[in-house]
PDB file of N, CA and C in Angstrom:
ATOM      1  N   UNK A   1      15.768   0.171  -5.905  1.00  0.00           N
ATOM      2  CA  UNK A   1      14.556   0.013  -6.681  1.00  0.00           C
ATOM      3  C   UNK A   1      14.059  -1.427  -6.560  1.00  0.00           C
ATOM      4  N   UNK A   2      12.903  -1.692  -6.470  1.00  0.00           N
ATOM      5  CA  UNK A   2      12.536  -2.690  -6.142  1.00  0.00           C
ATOM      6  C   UNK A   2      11.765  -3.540  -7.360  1.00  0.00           C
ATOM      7  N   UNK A   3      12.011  -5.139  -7.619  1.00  0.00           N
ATOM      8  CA  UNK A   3      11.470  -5.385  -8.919  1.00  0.00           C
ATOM      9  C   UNK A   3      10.614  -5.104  -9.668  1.00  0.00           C
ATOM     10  N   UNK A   4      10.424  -5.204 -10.632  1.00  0.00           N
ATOM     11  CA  UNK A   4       9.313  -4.442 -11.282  1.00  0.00           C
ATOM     12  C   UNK A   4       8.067  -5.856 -11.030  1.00  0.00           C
ATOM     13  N   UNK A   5       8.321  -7.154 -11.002  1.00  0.00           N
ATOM     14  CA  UNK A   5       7.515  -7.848 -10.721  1.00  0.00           C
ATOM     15  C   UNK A   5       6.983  -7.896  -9.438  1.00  0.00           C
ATOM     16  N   UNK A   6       7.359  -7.134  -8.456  1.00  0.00           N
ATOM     17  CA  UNK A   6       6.908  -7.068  -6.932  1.00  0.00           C
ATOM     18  C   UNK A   6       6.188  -6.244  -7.195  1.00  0.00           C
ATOM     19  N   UNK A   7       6.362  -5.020  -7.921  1.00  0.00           N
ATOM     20  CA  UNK A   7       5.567  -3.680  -8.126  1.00  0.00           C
ATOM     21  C   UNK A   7       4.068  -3.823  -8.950  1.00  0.00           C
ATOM     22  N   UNK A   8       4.540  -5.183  -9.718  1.00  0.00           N
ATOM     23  CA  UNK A   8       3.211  -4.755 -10.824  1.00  0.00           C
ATOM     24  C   UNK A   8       2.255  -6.047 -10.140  1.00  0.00           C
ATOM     25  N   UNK A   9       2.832  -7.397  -9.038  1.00  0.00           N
ATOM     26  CA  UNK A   9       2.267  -8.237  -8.354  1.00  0.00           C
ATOM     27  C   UNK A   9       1.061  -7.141  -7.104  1.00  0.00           C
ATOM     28  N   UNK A  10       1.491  -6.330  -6.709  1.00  0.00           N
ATOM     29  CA  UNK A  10       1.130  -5.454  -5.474  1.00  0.00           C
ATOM     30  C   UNK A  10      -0.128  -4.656  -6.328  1.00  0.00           C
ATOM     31  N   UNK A  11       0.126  -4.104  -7.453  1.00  0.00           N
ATOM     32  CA  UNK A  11      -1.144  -3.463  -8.090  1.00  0.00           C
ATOM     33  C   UNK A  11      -1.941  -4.002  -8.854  1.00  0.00           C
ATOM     34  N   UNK A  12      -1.793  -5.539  -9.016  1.00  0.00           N
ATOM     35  CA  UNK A  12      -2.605  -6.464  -9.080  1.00  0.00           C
ATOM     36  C   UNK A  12      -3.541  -6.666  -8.094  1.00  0.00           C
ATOM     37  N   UNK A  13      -2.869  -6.738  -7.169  1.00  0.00           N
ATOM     38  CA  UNK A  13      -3.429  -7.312  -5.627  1.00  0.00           C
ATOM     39  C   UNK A  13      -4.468  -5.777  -5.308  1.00  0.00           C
ATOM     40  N   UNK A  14      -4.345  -4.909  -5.508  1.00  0.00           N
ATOM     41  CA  UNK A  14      -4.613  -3.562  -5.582  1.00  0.00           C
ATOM     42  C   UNK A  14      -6.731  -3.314  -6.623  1.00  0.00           C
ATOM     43  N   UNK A  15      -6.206  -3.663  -7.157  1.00  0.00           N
ATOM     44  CA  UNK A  15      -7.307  -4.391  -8.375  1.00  0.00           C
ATOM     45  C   UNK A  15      -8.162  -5.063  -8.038  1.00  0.00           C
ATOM     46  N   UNK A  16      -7.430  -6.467  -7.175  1.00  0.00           N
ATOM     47  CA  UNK A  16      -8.200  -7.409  -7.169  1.00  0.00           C
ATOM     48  C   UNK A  16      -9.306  -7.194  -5.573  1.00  0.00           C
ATOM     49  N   UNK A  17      -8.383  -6.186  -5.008  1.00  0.00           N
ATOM     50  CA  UNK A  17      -9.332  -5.738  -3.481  1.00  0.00           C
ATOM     51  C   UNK A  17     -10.415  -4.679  -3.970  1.00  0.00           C
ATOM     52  N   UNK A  18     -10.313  -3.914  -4.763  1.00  0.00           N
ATOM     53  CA  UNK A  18     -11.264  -3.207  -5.602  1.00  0.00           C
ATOM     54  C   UNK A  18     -12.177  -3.629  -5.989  1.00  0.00           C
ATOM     55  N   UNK A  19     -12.120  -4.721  -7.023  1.00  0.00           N
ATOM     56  CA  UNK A  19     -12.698  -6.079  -7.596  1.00  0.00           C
ATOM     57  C   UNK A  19     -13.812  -6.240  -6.715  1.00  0.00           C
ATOM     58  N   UNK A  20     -13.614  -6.620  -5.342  1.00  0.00           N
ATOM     59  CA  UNK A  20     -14.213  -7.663  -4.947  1.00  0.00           C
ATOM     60  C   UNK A  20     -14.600  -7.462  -3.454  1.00  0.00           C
ATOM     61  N   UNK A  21     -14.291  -5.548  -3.097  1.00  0.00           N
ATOM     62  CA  UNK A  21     -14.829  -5.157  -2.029  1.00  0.00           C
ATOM     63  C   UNK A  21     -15.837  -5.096  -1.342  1.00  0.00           C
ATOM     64  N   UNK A  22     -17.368  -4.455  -2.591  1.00  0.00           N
ATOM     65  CA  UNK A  22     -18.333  -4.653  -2.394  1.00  0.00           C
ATOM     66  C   UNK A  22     -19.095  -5.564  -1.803  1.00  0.00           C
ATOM     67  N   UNK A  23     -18.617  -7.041  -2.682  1.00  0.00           N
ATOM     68  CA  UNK A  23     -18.914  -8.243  -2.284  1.00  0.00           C
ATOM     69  C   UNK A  23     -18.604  -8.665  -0.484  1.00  0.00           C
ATOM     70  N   UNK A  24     -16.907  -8.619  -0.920  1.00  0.00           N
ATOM     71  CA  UNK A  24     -16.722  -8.641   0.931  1.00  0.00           C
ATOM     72  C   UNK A  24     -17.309  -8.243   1.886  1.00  0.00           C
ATOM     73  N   UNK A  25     -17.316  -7.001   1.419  1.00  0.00           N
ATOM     74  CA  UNK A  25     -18.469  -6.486   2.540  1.00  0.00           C
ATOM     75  C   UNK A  25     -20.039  -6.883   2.849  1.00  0.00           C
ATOM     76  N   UNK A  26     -20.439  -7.226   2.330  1.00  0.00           N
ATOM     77  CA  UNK A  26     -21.718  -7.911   2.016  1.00  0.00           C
ATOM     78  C   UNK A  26     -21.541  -9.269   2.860  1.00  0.00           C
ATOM     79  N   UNK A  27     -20.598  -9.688   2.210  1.00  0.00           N
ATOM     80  CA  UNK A  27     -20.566 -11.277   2.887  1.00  0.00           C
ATOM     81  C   UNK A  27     -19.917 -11.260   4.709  1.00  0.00           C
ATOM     82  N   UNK A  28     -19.309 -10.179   4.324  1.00  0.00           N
ATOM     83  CA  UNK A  28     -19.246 -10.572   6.142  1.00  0.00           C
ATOM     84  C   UNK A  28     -20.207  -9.954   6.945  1.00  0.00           C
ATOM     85  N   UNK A  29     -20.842  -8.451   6.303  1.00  0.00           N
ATOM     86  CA  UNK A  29     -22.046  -8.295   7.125  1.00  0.00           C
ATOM     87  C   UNK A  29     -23.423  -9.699   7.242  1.00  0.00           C
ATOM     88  N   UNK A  30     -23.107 -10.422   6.226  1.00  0.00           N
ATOM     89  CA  UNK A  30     -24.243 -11.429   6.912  1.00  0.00           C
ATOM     90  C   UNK A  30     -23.858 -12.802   7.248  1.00  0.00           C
ATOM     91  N   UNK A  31     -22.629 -12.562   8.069  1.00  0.00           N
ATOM     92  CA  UNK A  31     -21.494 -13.664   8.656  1.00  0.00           C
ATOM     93  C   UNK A  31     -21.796 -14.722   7.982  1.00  0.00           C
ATOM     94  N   UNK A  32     -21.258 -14.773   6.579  1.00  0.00           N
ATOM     95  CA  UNK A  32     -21.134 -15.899   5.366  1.00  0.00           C
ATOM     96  C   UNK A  32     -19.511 -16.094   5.435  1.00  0.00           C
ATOM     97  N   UNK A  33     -19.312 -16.798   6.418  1.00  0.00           N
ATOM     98  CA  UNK A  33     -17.527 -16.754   6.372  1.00  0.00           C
ATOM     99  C   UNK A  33     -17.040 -17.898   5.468  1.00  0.00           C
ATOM    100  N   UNK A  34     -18.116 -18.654   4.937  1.00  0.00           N
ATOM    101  CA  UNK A  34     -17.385 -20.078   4.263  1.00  0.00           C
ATOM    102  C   UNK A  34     -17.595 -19.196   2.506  1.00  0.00           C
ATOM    103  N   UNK A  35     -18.284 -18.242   2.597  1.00  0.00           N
ATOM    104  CA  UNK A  35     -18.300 -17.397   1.181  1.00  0.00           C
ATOM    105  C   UNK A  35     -17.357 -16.781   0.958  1.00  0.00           C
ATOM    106  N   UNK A  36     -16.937 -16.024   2.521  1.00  0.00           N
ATOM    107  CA  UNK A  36     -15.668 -15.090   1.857  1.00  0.00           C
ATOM    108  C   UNK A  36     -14.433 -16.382   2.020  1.00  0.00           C
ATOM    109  N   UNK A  37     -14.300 -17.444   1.781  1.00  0.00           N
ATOM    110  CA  UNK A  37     -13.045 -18.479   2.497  1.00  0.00           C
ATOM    111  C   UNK A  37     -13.658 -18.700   0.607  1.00  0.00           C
ATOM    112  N   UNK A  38     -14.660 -18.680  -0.406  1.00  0.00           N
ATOM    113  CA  UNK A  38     -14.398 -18.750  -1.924  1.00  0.00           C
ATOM    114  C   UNK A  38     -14.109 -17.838  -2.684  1.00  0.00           C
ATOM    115  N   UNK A  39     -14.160 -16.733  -1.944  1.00  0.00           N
ATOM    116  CA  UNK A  39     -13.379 -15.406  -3.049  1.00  0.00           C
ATOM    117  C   UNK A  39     -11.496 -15.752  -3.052  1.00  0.00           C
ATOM    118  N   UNK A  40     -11.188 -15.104  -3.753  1.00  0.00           N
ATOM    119  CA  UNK A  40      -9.636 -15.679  -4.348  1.00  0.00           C
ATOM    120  C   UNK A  40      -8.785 -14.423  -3.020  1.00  0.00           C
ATOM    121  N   UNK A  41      -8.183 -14.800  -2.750  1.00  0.00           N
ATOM    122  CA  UNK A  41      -7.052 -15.211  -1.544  1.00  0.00           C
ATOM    123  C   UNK A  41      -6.687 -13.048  -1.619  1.00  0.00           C
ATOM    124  N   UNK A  42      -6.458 -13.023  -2.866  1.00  0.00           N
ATOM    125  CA  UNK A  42      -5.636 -11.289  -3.012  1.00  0.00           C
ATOM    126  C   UNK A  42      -6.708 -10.642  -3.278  1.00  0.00           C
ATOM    127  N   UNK A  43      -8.097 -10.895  -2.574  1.00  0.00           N
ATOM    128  CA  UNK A  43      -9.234 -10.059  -2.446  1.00  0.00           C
ATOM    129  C   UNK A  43      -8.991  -9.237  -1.040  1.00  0.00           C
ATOM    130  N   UNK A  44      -7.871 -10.270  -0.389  1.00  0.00           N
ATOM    131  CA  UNK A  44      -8.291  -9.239   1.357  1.00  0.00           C
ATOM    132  C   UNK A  44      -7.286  -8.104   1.130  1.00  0.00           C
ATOM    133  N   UNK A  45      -8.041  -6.998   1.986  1.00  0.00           N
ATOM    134  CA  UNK A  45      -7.029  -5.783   1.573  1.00  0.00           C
ATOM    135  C   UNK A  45      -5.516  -5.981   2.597  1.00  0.00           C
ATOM    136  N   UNK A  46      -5.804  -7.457   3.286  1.00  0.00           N
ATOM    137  CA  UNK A  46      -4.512  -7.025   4.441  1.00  0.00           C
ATOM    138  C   UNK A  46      -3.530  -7.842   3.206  1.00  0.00           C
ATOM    139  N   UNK A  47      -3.813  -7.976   2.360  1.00  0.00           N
ATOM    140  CA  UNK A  47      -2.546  -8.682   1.345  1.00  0.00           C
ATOM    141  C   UNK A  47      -1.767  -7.223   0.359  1.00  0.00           C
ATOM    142  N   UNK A  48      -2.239  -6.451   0.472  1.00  0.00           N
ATOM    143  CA  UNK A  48      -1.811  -5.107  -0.129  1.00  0.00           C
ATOM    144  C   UNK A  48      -0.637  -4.652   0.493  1.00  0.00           C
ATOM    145  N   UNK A  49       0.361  -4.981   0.148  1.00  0.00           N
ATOM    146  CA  UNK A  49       1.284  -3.928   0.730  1.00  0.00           C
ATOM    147  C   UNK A  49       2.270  -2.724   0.387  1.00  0.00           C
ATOM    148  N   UNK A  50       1.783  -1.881   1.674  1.00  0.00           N
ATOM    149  CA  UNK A  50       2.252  -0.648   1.242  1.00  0.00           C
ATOM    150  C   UNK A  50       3.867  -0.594   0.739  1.00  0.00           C
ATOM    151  N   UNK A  51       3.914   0.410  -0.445  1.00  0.00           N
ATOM    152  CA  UNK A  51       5.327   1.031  -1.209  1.00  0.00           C
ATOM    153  C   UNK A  51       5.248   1.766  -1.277  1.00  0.00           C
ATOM    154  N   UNK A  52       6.549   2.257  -1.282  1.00  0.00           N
ATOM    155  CA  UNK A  52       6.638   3.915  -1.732  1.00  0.00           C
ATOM    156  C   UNK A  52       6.541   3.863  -2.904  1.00  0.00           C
ATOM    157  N   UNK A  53       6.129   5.074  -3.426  1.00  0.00           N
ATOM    158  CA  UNK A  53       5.399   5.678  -4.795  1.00  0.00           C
ATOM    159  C   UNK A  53       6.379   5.882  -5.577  1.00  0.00           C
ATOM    160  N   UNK A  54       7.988   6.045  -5.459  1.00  0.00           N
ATOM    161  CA  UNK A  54       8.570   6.601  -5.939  1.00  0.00           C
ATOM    162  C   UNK A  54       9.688   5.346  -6.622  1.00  0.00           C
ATOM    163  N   UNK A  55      10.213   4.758  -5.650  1.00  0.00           N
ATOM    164  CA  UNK A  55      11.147   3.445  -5.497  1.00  0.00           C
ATOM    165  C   UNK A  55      10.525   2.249  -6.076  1.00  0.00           C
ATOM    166  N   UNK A  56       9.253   2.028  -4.702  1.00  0.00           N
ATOM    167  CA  UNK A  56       8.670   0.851  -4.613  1.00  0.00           C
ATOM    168  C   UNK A  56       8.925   0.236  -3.653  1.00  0.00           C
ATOM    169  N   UNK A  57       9.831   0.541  -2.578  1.00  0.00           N
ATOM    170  CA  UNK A  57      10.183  -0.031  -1.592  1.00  0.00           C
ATOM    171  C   UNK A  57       9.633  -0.188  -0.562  1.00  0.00           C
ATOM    172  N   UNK A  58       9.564  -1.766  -0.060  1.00  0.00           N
ATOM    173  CA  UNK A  58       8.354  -1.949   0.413  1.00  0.00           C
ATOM    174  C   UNK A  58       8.544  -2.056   2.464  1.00  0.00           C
ATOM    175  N   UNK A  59      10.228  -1.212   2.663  1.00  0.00           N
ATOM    176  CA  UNK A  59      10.381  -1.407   4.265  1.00  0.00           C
ATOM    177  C   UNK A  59      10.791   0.444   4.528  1.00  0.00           C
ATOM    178  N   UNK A  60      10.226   0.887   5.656  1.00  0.00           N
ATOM    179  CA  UNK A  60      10.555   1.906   5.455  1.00  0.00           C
ATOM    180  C   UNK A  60       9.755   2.670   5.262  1.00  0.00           C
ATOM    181  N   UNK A  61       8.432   2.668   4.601  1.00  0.00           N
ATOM    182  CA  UNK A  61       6.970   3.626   4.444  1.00  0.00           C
ATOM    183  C   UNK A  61       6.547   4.329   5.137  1.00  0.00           C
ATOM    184  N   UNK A  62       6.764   5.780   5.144  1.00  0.00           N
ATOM    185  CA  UNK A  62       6.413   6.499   5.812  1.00  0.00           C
ATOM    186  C   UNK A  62       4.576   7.186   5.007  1.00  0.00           C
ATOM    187  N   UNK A  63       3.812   6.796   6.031  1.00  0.00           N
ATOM    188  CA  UNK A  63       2.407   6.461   5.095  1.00  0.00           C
ATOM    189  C   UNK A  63       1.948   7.906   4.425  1.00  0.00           C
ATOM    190  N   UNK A  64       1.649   8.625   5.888  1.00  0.00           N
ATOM    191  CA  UNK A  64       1.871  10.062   5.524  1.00  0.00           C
ATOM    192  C   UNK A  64       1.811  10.844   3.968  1.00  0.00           C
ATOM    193  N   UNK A  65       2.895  10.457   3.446  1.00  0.00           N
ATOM    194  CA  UNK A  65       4.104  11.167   2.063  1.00  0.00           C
ATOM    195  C   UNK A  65       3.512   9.854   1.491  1.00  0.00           C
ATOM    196  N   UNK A  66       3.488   8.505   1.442  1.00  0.00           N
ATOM    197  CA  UNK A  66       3.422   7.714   0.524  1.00  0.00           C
ATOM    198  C   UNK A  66       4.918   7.185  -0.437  1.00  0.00           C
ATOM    199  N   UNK A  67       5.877   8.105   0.884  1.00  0.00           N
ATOM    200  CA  UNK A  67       6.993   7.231   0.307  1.00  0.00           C
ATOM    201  C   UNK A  67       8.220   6.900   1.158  1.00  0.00           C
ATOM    202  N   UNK A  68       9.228   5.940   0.710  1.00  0.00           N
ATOM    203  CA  UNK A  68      10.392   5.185   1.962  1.00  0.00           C
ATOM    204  C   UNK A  68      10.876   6.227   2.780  1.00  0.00           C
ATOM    205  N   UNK A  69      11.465   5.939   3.619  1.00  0.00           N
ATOM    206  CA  UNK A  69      12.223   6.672   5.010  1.00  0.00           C
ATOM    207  C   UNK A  69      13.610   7.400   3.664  1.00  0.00           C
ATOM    208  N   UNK A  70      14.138   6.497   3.173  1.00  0.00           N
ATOM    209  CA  UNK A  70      15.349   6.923   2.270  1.00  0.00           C
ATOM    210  C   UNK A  70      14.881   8.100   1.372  1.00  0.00           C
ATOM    211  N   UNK A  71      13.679   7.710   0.360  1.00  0.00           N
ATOM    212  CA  UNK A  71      13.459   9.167   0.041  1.00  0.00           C
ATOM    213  C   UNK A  71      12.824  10.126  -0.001  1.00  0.00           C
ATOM    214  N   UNK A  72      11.817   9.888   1.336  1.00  0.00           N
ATOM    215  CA  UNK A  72      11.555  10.826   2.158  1.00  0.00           C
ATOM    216  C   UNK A  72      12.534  12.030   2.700  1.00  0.00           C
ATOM    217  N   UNK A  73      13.776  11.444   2.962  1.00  0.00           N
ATOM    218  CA  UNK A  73      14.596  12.310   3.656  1.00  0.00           C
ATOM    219  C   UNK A  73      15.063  13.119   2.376  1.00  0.00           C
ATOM    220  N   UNK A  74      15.497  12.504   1.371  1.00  0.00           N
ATOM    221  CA  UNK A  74      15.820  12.825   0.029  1.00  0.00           C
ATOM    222  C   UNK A  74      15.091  14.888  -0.084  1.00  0.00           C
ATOM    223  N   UNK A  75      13.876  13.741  -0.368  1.00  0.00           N
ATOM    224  CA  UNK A  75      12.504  15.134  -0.919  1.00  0.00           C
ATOM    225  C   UNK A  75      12.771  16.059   0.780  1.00  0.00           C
ATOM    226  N   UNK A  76      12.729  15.743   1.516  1.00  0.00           N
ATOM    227  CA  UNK A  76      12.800  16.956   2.860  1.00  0.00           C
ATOM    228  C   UNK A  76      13.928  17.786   2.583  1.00  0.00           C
ATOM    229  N   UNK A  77      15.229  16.851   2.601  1.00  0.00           N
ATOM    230  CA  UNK A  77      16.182  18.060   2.321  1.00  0.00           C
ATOM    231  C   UNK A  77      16.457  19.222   1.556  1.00  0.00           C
ATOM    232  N   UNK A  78      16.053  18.539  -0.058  1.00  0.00           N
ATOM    233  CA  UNK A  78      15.743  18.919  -1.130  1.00  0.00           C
ATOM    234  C   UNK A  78      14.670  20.190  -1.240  1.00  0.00           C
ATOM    235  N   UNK A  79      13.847  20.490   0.265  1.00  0.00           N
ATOM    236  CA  UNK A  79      12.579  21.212   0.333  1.00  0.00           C
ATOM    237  C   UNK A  79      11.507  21.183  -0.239  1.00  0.00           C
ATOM    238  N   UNK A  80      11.091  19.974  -1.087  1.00  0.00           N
ATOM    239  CA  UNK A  80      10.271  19.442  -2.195  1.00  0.00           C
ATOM    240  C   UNK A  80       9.255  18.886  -1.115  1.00  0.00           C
ATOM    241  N   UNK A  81       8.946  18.517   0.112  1.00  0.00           N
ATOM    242  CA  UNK A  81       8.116  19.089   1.122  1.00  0.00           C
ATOM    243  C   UNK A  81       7.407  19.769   1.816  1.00  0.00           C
ATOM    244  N   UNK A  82       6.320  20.079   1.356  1.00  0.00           N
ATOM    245  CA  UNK A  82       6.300  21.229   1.643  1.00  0.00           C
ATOM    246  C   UNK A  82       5.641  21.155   3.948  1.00  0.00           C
ATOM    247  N   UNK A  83       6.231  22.039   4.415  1.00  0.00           N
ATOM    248  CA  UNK A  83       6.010  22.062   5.793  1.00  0.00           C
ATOM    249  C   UNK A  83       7.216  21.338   6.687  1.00  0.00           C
ATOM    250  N   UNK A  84       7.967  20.559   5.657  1.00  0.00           N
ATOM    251  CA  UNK A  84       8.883  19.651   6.418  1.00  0.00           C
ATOM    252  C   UNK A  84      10.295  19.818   6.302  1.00  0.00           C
ATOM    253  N   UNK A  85      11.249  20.432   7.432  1.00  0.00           N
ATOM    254  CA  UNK A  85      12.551  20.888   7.344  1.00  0.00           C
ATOM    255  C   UNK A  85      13.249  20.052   8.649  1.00  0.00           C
ATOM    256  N   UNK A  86      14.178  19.493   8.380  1.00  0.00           N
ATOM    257  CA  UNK A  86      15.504  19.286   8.903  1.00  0.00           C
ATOM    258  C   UNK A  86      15.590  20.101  10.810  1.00  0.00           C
ATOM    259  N   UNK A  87      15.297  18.936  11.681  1.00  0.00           N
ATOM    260  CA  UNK A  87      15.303  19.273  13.040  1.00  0.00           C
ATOM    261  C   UNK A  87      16.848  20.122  13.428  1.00  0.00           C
ATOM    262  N   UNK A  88      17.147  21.039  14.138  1.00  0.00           N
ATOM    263  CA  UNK A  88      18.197  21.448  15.267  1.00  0.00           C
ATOM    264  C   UNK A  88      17.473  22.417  16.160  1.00  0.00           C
ATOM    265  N   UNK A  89      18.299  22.148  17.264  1.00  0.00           N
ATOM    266  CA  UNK A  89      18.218  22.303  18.281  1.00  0.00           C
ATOM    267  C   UNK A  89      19.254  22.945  19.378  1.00  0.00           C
TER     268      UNK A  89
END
């Protein structure tokens, strides 16, 4: 499980790209790059990073499901997947 302060820092950051999308977009369609260099830093969406929904864990994201490789496999085995079963061959 991953801290709860990493978790609630990330849906901040989450907020703050919400916040302040509109704007972004605006400002780079009329190549104002010294405007978007004054919006606050956890406006860009590449500062968002993906977690799983379940943990929070932030290596491992399988984007898909929206959650880690660990319990991803978890929910597959479990059949709580729906479409997704266990390869043989």
């Amino acid at each position: 499980m991953a801290k709860k302060a990493w978790i609630a820092r990330n849906e901040k950051r989450k907020r703050t790209v919400e916040k302040y999308a509109e704007k972004r977009a605006a400002l780079k369609e009329a190549g104002d790059y010294e405007g978007l260099q004054k919006l606050p830093r956890n406006a860009s969406p590449t500062r968002v990073r993906n977690r799983c929904s379940i943990t929070g864990r932030s290596r491992g994201y399988v984007g898909r499901y929206g959650v880690s490789r660990i319990k991803f496999r978890e929910l597959a085995l479990a059949g709580k997947i729906p479409g997704v079963r266990k390869a043989s061959w």
